[in-house]
PDB file of N, CA and C in Angstrom:
ATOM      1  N   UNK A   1      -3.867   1.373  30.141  1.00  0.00           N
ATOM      2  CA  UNK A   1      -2.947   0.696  29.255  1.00  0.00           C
ATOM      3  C   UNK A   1      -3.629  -0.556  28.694  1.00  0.00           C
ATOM      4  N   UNK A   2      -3.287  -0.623  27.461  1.00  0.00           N
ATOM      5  CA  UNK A   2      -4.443  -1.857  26.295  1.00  0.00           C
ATOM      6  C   UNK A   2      -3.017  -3.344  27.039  1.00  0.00           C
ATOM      7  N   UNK A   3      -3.798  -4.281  27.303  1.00  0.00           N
ATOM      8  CA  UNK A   3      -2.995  -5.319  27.722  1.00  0.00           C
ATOM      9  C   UNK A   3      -2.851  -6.017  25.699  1.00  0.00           C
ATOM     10  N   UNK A   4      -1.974  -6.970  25.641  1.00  0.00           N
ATOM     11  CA  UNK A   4      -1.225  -7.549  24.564  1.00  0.00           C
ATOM     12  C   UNK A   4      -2.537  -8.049  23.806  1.00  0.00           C
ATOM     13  N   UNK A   5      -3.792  -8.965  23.916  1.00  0.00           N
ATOM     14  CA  UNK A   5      -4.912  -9.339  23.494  1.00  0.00           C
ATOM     15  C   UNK A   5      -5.565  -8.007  22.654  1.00  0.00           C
ATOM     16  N   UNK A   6      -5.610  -6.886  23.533  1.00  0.00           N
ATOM     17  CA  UNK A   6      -6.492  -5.700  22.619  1.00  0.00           C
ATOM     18  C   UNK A   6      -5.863  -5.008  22.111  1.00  0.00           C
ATOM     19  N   UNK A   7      -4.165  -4.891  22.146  1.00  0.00           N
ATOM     20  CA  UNK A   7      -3.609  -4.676  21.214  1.00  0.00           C
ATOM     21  C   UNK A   7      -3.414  -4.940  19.989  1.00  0.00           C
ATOM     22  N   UNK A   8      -2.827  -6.441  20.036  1.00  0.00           N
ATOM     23  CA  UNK A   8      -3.142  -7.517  19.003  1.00  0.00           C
ATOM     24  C   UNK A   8      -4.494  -7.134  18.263  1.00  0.00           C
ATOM     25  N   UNK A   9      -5.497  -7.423  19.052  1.00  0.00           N
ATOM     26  CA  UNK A   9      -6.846  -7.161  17.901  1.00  0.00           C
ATOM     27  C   UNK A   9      -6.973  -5.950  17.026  1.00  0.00           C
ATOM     28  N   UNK A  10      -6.383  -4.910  17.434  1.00  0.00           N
ATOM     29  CA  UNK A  10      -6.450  -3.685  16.881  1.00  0.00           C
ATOM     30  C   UNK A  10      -5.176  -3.303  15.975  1.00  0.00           C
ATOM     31  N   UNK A  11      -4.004  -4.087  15.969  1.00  0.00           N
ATOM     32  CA  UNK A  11      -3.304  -4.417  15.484  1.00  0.00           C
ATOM     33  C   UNK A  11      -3.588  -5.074  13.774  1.00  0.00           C
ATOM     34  N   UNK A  12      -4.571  -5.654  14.273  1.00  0.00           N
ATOM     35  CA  UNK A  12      -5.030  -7.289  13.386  1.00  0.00           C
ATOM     36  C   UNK A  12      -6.172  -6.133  12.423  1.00  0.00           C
ATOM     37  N   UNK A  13      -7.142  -5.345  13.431  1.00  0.00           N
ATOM     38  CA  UNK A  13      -8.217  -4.186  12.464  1.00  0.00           C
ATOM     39  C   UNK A  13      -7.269  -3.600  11.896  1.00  0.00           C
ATOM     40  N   UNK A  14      -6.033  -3.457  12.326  1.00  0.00           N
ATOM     41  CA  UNK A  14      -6.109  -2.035  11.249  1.00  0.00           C
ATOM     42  C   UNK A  14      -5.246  -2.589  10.148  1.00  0.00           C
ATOM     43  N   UNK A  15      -4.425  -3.687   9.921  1.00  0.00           N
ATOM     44  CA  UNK A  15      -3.781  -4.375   9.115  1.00  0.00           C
ATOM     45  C   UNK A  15      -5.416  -4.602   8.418  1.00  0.00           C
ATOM     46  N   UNK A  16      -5.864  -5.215   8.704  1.00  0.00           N
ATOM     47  CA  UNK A  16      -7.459  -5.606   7.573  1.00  0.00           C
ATOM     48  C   UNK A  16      -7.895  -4.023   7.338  1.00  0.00           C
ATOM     49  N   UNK A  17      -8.059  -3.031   7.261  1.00  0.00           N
ATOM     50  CA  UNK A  17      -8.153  -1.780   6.928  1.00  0.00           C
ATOM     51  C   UNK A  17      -7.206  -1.646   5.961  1.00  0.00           C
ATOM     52  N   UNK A  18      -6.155  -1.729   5.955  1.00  0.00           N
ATOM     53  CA  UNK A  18      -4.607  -1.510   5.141  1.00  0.00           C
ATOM     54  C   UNK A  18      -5.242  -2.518   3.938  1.00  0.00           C
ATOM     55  N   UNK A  19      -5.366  -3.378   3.969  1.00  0.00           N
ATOM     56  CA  UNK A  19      -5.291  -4.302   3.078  1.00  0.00           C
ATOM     57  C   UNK A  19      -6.668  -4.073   1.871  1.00  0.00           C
ATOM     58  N   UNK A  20      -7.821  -3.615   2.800  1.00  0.00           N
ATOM     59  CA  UNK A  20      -8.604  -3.108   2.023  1.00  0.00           C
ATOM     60  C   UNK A  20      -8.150  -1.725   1.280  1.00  0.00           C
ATOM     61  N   UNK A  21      -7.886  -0.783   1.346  1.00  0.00           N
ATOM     62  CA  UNK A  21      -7.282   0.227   0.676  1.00  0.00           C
ATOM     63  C   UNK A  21      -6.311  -0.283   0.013  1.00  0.00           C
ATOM     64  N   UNK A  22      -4.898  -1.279   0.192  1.00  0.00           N
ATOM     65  CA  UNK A  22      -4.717  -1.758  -0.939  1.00  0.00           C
ATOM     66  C   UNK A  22      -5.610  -2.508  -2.305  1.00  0.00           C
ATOM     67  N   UNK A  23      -6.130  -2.938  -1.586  1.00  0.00           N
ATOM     68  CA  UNK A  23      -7.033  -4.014  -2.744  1.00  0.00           C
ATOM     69  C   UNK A  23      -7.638  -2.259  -3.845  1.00  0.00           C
ATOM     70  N   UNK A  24      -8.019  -0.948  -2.851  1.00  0.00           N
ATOM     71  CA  UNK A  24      -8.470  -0.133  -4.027  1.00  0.00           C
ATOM     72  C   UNK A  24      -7.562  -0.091  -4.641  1.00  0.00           C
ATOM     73  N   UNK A  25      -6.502   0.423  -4.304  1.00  0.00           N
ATOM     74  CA  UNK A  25      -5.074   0.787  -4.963  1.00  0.00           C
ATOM     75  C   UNK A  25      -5.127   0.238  -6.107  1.00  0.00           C
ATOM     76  N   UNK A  26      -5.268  -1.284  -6.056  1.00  0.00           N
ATOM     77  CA  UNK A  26      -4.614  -2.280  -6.997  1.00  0.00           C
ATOM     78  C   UNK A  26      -5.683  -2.369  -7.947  1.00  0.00           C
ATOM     79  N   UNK A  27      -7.251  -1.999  -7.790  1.00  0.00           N
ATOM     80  CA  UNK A  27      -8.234  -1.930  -8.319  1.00  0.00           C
ATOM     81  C   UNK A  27      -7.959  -0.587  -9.136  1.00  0.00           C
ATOM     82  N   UNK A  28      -7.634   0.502  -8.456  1.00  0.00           N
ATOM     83  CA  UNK A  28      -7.633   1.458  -9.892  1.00  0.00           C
ATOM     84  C   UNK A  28      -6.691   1.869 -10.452  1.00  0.00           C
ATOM     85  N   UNK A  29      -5.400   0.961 -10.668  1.00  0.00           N
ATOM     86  CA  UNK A  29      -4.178   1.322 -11.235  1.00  0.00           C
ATOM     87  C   UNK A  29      -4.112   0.389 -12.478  1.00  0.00           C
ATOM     88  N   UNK A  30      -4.892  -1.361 -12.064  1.00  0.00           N
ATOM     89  CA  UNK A  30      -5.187  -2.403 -12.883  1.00  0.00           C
ATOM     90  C   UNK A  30      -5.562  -1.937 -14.332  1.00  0.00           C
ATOM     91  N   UNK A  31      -4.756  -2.311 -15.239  1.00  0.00           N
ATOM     92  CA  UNK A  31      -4.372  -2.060 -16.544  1.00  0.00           C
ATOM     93  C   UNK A  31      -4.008  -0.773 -16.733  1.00  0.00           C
ATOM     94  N   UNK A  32      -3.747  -0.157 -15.909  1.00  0.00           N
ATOM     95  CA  UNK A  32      -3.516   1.772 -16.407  1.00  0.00           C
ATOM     96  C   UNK A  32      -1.865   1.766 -16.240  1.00  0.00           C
ATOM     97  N   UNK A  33      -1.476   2.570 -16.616  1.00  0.00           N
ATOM     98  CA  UNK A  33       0.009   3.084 -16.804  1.00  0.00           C
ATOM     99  C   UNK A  33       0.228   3.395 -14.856  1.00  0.00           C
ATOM    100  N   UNK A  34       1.013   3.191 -14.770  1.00  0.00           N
ATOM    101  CA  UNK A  34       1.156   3.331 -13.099  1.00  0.00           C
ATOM    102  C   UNK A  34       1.815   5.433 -13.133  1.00  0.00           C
ATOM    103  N   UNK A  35       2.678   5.295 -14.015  1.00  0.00           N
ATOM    104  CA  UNK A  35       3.246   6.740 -14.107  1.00  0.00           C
ATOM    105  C   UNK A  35       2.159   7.675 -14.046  1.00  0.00           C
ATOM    106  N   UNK A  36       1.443   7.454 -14.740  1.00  0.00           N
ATOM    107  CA  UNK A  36      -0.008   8.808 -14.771  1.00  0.00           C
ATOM    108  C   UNK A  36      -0.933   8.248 -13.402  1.00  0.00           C
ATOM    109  N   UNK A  37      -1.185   6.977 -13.326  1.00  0.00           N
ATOM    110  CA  UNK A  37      -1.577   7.076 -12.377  1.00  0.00           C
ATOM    111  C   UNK A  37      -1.547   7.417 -10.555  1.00  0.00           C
ATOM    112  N   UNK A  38      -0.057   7.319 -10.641  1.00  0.00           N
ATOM    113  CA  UNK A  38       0.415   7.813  -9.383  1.00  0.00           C
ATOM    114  C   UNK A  38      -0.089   9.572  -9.249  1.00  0.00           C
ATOM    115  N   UNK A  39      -0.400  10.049  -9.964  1.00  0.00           N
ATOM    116  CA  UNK A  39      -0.548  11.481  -9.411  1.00  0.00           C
ATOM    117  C   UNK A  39      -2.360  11.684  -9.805  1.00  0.00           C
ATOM    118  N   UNK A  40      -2.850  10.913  -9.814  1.00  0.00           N
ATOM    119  CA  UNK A  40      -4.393  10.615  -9.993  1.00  0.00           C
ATOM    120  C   UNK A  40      -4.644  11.259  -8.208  1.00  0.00           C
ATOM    121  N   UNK A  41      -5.698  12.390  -8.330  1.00  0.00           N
ATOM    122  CA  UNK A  41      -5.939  12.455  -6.998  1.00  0.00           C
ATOM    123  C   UNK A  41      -6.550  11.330  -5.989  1.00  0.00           C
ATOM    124  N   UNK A  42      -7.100  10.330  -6.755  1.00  0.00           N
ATOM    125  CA  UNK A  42      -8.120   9.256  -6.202  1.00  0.00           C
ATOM    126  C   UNK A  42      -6.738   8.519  -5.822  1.00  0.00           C
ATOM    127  N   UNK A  43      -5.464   7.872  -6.624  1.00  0.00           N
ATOM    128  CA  UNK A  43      -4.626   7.524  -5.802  1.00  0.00           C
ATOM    129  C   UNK A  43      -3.700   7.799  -4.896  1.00  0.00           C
ATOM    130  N   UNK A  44      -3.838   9.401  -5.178  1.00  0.00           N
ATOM    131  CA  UNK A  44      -3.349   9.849  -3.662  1.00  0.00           C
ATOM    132  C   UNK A  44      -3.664   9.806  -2.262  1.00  0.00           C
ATOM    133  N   UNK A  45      -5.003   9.634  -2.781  1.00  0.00           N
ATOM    134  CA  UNK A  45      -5.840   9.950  -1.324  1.00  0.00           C
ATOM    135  C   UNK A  45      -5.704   8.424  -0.989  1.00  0.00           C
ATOM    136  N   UNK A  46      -5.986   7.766  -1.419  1.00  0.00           N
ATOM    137  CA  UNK A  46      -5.471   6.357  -0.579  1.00  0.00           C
ATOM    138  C   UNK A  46      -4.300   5.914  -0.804  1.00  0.00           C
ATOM    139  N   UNK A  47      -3.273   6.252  -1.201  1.00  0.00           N
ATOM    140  CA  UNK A  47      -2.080   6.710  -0.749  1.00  0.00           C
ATOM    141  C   UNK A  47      -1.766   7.205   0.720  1.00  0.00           C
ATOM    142  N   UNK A  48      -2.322   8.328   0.787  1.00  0.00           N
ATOM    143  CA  UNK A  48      -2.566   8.838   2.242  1.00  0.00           C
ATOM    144  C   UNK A  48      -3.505   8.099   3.243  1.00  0.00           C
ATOM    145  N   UNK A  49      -4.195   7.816   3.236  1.00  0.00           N
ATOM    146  CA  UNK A  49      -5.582   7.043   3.634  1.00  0.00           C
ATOM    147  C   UNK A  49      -4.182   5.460   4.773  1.00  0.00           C
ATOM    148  N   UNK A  50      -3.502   5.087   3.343  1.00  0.00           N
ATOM    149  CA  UNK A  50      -2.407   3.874   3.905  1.00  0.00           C
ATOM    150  C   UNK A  50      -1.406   4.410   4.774  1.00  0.00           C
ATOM    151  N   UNK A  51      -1.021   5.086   4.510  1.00  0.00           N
ATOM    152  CA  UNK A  51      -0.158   5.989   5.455  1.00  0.00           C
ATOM    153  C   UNK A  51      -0.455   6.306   6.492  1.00  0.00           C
ATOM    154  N   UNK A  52      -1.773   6.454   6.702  1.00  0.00           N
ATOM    155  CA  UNK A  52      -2.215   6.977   8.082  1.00  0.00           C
ATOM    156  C   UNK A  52      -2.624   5.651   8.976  1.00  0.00           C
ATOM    157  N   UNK A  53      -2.779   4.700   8.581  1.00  0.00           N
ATOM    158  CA  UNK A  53      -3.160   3.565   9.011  1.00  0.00           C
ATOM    159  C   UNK A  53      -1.528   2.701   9.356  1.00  0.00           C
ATOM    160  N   UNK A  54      -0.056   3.670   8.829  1.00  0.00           N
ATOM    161  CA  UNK A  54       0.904   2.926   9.182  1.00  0.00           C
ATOM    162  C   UNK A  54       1.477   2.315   8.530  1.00  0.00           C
ATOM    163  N   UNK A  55       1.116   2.193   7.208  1.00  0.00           N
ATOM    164  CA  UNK A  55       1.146   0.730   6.235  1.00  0.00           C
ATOM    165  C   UNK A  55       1.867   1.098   5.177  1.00  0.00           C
ATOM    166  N   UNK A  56       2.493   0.646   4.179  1.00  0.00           N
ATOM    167  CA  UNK A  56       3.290   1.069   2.838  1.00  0.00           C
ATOM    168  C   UNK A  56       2.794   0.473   2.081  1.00  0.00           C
ATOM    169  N   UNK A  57       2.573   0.973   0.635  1.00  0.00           N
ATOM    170  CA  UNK A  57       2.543   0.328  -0.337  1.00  0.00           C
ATOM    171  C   UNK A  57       3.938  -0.066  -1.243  1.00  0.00           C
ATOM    172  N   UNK A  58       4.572  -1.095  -1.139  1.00  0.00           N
ATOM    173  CA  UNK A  58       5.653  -1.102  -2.058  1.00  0.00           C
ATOM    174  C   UNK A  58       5.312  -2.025  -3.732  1.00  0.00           C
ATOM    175  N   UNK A  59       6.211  -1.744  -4.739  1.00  0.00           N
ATOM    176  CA  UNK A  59       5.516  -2.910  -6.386  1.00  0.00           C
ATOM    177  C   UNK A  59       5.847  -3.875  -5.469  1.00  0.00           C
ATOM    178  N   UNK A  60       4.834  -4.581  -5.970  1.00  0.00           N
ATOM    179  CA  UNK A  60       5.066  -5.985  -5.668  1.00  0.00           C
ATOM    180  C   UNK A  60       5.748  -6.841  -7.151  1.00  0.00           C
ATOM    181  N   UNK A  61       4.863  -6.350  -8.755  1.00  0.00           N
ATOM    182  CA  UNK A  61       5.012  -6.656  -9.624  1.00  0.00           C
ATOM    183  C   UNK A  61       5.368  -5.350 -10.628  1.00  0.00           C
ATOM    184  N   UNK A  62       6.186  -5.453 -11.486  1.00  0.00           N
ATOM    185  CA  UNK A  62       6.682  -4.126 -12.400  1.00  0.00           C
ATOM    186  C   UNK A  62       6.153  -5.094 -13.875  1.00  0.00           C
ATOM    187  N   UNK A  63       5.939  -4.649 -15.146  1.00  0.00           N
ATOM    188  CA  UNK A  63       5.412  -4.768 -15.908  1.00  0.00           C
ATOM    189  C   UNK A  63       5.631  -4.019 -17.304  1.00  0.00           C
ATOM    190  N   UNK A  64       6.314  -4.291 -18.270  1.00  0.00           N
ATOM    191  CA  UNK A  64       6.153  -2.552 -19.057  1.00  0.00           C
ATOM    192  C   UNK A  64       5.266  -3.490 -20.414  1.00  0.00           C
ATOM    193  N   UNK A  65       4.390  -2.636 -20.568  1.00  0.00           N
ATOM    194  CA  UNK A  65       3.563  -3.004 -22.152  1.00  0.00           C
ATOM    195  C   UNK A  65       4.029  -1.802 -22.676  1.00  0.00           C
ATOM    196  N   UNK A  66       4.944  -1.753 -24.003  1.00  0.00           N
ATOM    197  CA  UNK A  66       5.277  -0.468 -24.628  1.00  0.00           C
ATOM    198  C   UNK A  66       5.972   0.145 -23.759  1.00  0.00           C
ATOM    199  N   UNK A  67       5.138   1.573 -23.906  1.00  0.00           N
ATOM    200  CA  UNK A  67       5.861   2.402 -22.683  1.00  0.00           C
ATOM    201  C   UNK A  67       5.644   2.884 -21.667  1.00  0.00           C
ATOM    202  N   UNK A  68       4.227   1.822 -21.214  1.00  0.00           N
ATOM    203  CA  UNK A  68       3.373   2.068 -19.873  1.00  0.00           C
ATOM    204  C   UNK A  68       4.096   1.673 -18.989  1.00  0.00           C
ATOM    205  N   UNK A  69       4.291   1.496 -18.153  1.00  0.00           N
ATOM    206  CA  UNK A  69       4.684   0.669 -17.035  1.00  0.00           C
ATOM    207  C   UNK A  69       3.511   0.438 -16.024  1.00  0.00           C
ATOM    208  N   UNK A  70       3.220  -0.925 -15.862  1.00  0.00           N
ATOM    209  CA  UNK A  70       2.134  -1.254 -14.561  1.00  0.00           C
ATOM    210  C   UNK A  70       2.487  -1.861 -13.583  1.00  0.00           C
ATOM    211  N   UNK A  71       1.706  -1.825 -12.392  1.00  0.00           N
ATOM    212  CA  UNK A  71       2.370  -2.430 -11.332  1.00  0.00           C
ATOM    213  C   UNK A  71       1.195  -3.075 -10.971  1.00  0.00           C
ATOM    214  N   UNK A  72       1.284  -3.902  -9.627  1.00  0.00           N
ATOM    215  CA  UNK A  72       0.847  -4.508  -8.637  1.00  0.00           C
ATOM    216  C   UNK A  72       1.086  -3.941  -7.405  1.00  0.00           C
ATOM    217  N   UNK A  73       0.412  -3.621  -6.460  1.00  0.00           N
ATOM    218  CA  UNK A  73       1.247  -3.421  -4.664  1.00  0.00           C
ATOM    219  C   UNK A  73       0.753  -4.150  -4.115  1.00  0.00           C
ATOM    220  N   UNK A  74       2.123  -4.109  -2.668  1.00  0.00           N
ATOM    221  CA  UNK A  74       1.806  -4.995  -2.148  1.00  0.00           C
ATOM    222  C   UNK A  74       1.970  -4.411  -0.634  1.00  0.00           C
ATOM    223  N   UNK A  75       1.257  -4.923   0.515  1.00  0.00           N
ATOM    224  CA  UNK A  75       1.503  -3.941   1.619  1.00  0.00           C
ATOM    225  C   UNK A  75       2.497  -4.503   2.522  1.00  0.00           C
ATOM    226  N   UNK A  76       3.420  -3.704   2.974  1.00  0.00           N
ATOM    227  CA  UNK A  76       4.600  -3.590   4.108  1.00  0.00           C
ATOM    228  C   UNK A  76       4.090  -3.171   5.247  1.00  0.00           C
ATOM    229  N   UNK A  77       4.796  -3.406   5.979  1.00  0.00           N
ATOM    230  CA  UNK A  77       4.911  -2.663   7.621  1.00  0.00           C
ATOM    231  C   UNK A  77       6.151  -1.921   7.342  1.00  0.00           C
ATOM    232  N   UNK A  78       6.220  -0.392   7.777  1.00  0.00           N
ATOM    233  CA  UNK A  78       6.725   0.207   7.942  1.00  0.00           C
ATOM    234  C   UNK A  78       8.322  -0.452   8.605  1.00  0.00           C
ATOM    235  N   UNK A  79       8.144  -1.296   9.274  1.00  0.00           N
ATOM    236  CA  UNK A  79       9.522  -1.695  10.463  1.00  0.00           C
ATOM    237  C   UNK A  79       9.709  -2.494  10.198  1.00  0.00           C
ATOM    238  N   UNK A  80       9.129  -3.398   8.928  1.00  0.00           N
ATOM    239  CA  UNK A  80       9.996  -4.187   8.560  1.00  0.00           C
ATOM    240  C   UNK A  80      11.757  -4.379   8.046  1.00  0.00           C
ATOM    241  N   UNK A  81      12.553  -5.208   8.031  1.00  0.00           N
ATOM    242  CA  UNK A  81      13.466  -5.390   6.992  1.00  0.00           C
ATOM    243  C   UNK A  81      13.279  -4.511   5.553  1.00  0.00           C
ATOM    244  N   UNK A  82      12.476  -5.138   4.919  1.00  0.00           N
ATOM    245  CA  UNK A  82      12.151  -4.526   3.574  1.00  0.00           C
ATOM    246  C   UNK A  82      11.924  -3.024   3.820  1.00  0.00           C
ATOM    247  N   UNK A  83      11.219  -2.362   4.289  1.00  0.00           N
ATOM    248  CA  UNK A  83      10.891  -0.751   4.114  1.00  0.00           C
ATOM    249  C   UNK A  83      12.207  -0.095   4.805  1.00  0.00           C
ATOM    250  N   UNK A  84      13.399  -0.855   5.482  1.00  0.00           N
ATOM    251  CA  UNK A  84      14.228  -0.254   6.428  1.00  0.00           C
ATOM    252  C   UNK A  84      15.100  -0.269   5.302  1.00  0.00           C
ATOM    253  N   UNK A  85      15.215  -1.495   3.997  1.00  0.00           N
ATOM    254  CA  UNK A  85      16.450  -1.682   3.031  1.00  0.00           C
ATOM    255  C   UNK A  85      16.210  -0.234   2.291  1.00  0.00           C
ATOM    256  N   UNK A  86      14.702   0.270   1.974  1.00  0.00           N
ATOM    257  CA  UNK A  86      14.275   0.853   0.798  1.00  0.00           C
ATOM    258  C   UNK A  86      14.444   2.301   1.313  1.00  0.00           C
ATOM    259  N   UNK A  87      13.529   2.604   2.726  1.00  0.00           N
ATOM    260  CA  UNK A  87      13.626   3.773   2.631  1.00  0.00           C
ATOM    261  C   UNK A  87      15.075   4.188   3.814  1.00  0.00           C
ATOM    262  N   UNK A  88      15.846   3.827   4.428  1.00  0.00           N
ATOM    263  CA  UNK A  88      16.257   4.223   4.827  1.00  0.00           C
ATOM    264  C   UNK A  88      18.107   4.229   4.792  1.00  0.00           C
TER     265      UNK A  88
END
């Protein structure tokens, strides 16, 4: 059994893992229409990639130029307040 210290740390890696796959997220959606880009296989897969690590991506920022719509994300914990209002 991991005592609270090596939990915590691994806790702490995999939140810094999450955050890097957001930062791609936010890197290849940046100026693109978010609608087409959500079904981009490259943002699926780290889509999934966050998911497996535990983590959500929710907008952080909504945006419409015309009739694009862009976003920003931003990462959740699953057990938070916020992901409990949204998804459940």
């Amino acid at each position: 059994m991991k005592n609270d210290i090596e939990y915590s740390m691994e806790e702490e890696k995999n939140r810094e893992k999450a955050e890097a796959v957001l930062d791609k997220m936010n890197n290849l959606i940046r100026g693109k229409s978010f609608t087409k880009m959500v079904v981009d296989e490259r943002f699926e897969r780290l889509q999934e990639e966050l998911n497996e690590l535990g983590w959500l991506g929710f907008v952080k920022t909504l945006d419409f130029k015309g009739r694009e719509m862009h976003v920003q994300l931003k990462l959740v914990d699953p057990d938070s307040e916020e992901a409990r209002m949204f998804l459940y």
